[in-house]
N, C-alpha and C. Protein backbone atom coordinates (compact mmCIF):
# COMPACT_ATOMS: atom_id res chain seq x y z
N UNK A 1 7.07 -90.82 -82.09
CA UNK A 1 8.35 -90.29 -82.53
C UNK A 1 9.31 -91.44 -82.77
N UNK A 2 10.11 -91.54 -83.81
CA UNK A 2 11.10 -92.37 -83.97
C UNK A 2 12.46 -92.37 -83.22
N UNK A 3 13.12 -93.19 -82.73
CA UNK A 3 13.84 -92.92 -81.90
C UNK A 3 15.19 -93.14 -82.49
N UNK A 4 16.19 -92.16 -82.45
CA UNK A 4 17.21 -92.16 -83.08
C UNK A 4 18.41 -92.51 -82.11
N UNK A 5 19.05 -93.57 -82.19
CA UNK A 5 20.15 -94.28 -81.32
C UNK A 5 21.18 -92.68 -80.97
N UNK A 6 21.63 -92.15 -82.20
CA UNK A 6 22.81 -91.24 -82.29
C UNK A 6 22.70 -90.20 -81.67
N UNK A 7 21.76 -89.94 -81.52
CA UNK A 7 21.30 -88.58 -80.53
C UNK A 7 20.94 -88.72 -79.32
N UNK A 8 21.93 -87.97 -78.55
CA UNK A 8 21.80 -87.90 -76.94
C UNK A 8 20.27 -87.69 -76.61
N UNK A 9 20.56 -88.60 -74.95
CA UNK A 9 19.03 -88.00 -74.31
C UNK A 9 19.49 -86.39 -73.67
N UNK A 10 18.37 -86.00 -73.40
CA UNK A 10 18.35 -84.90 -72.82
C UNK A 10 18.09 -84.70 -71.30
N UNK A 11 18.78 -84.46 -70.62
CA UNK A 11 18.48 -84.77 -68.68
C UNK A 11 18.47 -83.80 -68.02
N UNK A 12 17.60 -84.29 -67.50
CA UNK A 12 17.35 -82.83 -66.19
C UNK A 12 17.31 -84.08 -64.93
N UNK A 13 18.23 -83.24 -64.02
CA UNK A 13 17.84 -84.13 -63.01
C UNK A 13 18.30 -82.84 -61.60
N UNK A 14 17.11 -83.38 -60.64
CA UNK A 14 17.00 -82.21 -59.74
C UNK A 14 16.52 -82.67 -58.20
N UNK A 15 16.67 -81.94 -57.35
CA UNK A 15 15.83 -82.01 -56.19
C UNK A 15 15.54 -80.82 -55.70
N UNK A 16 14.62 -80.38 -54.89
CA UNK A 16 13.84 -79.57 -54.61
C UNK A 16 14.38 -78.11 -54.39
N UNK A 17 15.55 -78.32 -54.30
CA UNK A 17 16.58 -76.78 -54.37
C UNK A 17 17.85 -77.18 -54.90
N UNK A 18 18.13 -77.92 -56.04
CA UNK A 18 19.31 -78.03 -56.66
C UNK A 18 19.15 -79.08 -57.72
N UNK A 19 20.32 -78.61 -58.63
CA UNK A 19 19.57 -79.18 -59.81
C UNK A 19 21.19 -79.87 -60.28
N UNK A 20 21.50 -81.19 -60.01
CA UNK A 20 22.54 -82.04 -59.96
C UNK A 20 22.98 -81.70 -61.55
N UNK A 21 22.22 -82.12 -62.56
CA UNK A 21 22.57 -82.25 -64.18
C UNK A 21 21.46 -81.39 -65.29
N UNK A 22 22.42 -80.83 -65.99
CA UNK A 22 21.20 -80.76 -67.05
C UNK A 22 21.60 -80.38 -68.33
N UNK A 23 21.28 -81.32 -69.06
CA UNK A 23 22.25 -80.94 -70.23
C UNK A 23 21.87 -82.31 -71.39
N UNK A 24 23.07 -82.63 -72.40
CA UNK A 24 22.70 -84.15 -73.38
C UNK A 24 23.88 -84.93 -72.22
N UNK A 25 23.39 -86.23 -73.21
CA UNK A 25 23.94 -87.28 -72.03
C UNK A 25 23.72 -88.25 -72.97
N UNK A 26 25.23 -89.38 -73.16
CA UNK A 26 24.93 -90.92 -73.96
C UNK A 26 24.43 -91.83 -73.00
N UNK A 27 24.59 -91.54 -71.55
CA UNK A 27 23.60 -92.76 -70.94
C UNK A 27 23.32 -92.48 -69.35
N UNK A 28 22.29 -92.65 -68.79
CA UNK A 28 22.05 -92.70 -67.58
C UNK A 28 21.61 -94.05 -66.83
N UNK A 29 22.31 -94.11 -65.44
CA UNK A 29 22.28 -95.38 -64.59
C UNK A 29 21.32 -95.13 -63.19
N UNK A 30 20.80 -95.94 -63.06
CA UNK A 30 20.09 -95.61 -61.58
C UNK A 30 19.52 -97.34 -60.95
N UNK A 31 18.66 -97.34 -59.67
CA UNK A 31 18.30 -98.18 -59.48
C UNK A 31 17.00 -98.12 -58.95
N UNK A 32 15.85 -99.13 -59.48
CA UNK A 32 14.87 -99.34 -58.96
C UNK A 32 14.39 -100.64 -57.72
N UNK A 33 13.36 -100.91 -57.34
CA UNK A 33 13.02 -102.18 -56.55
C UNK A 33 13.70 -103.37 -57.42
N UNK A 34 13.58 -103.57 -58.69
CA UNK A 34 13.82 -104.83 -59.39
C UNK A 34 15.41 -104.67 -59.45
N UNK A 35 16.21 -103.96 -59.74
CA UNK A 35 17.40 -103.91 -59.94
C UNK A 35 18.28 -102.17 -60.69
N UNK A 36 19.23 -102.55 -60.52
CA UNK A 36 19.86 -101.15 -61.84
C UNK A 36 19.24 -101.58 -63.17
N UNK A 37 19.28 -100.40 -63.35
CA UNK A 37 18.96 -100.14 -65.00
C UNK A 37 19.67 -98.94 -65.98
N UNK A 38 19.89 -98.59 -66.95
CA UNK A 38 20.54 -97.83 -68.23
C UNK A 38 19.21 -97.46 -68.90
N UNK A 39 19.37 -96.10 -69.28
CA UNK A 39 18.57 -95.33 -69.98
C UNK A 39 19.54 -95.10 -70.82
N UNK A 40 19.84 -95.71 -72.33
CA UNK A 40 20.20 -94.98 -73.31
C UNK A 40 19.36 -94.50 -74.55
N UNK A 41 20.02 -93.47 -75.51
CA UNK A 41 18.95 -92.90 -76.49
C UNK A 41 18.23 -94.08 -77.33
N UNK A 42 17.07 -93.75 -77.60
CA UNK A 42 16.34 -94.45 -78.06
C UNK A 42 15.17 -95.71 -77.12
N UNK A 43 15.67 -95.16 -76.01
CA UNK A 43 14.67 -96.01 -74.71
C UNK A 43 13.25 -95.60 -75.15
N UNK A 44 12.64 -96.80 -74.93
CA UNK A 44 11.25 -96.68 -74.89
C UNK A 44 10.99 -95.48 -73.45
N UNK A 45 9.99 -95.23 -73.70
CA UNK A 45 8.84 -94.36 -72.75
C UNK A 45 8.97 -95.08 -71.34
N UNK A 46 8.95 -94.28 -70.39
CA UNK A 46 9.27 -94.90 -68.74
C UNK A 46 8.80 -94.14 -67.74
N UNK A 47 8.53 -95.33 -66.61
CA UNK A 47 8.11 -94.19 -65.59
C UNK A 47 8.97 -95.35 -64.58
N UNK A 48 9.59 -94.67 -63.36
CA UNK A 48 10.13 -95.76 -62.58
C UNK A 48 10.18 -94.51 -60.50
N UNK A 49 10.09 -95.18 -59.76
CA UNK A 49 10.23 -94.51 -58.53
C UNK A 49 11.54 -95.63 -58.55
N UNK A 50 12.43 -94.66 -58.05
CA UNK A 50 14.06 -95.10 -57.89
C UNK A 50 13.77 -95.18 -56.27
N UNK A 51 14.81 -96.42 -55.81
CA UNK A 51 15.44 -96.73 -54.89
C UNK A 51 16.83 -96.09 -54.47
N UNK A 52 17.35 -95.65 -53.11
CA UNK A 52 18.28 -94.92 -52.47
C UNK A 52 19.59 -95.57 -53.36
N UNK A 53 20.16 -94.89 -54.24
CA UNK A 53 21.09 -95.55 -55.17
C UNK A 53 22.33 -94.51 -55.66
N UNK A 54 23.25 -94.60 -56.32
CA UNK A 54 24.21 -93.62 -56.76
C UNK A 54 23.30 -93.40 -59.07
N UNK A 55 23.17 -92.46 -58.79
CA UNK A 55 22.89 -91.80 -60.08
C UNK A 55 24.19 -91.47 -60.92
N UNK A 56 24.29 -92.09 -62.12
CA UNK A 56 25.38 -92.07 -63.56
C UNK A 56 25.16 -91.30 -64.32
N UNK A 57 25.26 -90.57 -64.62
CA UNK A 57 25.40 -89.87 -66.28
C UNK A 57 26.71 -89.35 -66.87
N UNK A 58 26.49 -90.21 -68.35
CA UNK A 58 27.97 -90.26 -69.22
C UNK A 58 27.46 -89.26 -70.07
N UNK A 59 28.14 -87.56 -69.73
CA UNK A 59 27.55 -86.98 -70.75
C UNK A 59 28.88 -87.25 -72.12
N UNK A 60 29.55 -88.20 -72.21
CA UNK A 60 30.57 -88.11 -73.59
C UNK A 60 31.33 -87.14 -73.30
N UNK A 61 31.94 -86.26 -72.75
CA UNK A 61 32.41 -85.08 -72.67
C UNK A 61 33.62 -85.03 -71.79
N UNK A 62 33.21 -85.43 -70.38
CA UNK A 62 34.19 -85.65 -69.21
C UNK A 62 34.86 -86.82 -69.41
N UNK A 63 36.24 -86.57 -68.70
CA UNK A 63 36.75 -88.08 -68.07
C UNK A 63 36.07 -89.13 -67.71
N UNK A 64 35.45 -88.60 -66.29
CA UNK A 64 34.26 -89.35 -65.50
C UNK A 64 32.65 -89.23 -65.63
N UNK A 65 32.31 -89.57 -65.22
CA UNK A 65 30.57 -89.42 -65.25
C UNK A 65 30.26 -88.76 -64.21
N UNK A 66 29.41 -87.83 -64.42
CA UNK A 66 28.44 -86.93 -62.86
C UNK A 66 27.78 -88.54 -62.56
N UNK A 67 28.44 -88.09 -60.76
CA UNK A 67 27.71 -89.11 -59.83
C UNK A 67 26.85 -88.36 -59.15
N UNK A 68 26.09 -88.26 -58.26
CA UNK A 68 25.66 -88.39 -57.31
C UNK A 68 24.72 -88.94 -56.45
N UNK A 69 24.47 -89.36 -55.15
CA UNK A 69 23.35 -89.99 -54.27
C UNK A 69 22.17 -89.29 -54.47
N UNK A 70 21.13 -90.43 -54.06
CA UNK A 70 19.72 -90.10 -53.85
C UNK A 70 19.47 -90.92 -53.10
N UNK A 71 18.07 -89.85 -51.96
CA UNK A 71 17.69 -91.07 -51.03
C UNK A 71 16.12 -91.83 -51.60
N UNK A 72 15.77 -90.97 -52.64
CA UNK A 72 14.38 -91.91 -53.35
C UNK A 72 13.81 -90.77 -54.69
N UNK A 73 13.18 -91.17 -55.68
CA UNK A 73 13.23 -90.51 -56.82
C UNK A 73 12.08 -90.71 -57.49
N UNK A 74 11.70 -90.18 -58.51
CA UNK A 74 11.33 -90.53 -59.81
C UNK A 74 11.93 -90.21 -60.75
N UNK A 75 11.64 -90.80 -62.02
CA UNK A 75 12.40 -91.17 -63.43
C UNK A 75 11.51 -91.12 -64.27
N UNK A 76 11.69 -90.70 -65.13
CA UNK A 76 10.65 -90.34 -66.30
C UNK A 76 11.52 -90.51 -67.80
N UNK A 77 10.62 -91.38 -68.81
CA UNK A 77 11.28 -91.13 -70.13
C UNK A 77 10.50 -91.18 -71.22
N UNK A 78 10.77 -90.43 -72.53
CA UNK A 78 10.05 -89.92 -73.11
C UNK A 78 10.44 -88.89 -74.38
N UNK A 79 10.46 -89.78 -75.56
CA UNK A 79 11.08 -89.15 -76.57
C UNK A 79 12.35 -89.07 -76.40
N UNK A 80 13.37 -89.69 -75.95
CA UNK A 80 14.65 -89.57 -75.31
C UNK A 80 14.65 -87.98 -74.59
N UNK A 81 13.89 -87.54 -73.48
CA UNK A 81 14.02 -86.64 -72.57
C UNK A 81 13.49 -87.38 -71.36
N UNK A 82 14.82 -87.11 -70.22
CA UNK A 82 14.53 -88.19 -69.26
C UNK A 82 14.46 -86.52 -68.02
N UNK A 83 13.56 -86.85 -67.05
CA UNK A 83 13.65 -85.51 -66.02
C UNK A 83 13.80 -86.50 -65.09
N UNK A 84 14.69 -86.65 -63.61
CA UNK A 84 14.79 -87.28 -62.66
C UNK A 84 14.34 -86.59 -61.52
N UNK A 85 13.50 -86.46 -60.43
CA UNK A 85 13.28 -85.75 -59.43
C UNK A 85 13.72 -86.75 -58.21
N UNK A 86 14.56 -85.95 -57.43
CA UNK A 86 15.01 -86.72 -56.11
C UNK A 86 15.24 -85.87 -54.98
N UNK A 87 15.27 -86.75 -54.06
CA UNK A 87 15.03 -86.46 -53.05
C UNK A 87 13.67 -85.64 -52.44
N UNK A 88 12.87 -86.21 -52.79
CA UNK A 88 11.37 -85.26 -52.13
C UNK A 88 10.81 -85.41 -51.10
């Protein structure tokens, strides 16, 4: 698939009984063993287990960005559709 900068990713992000975000989004922040990282549209394909970190997403829309904690995760990306699972 070609990846188009202009078009939001799509996020789901959840833990096992609640589901923090889900919706488009111009960028998501998190952190792994190596460091933080940015998921914006057009990211290559990803797989990452996140480290206990504060989670970003700029859906363009709000003032602020949905924050919230995690104590460990996975991250997934793919066609600009990113699913985050935390806390498991």
């Amino acid at each position: 698939m070609k990846h188009d900068i202009s078009t939001p990713l799509k996020v789901i992000a959840r833990a096992p009984f609640h589901v923090y975000y889900e919706g488009a989004a111009l960028s998501l922040s998190a952190f792994n063993e190596v460091g933080p990282f940015d998921v914006l549209p057009g990211h290559a394909d990803f797989f990452s287990v996140l480290a206990p970190c504060e989670i970003i997403i700029d859906n363009g829309k709000d003032k602020e960005p949905v924050r919230f904690d995690i104590r460990n995760g996975i991250l997934t990306v793919r066609d600009d559709e990113v699913m985050l699972f935390a806390n498991m």
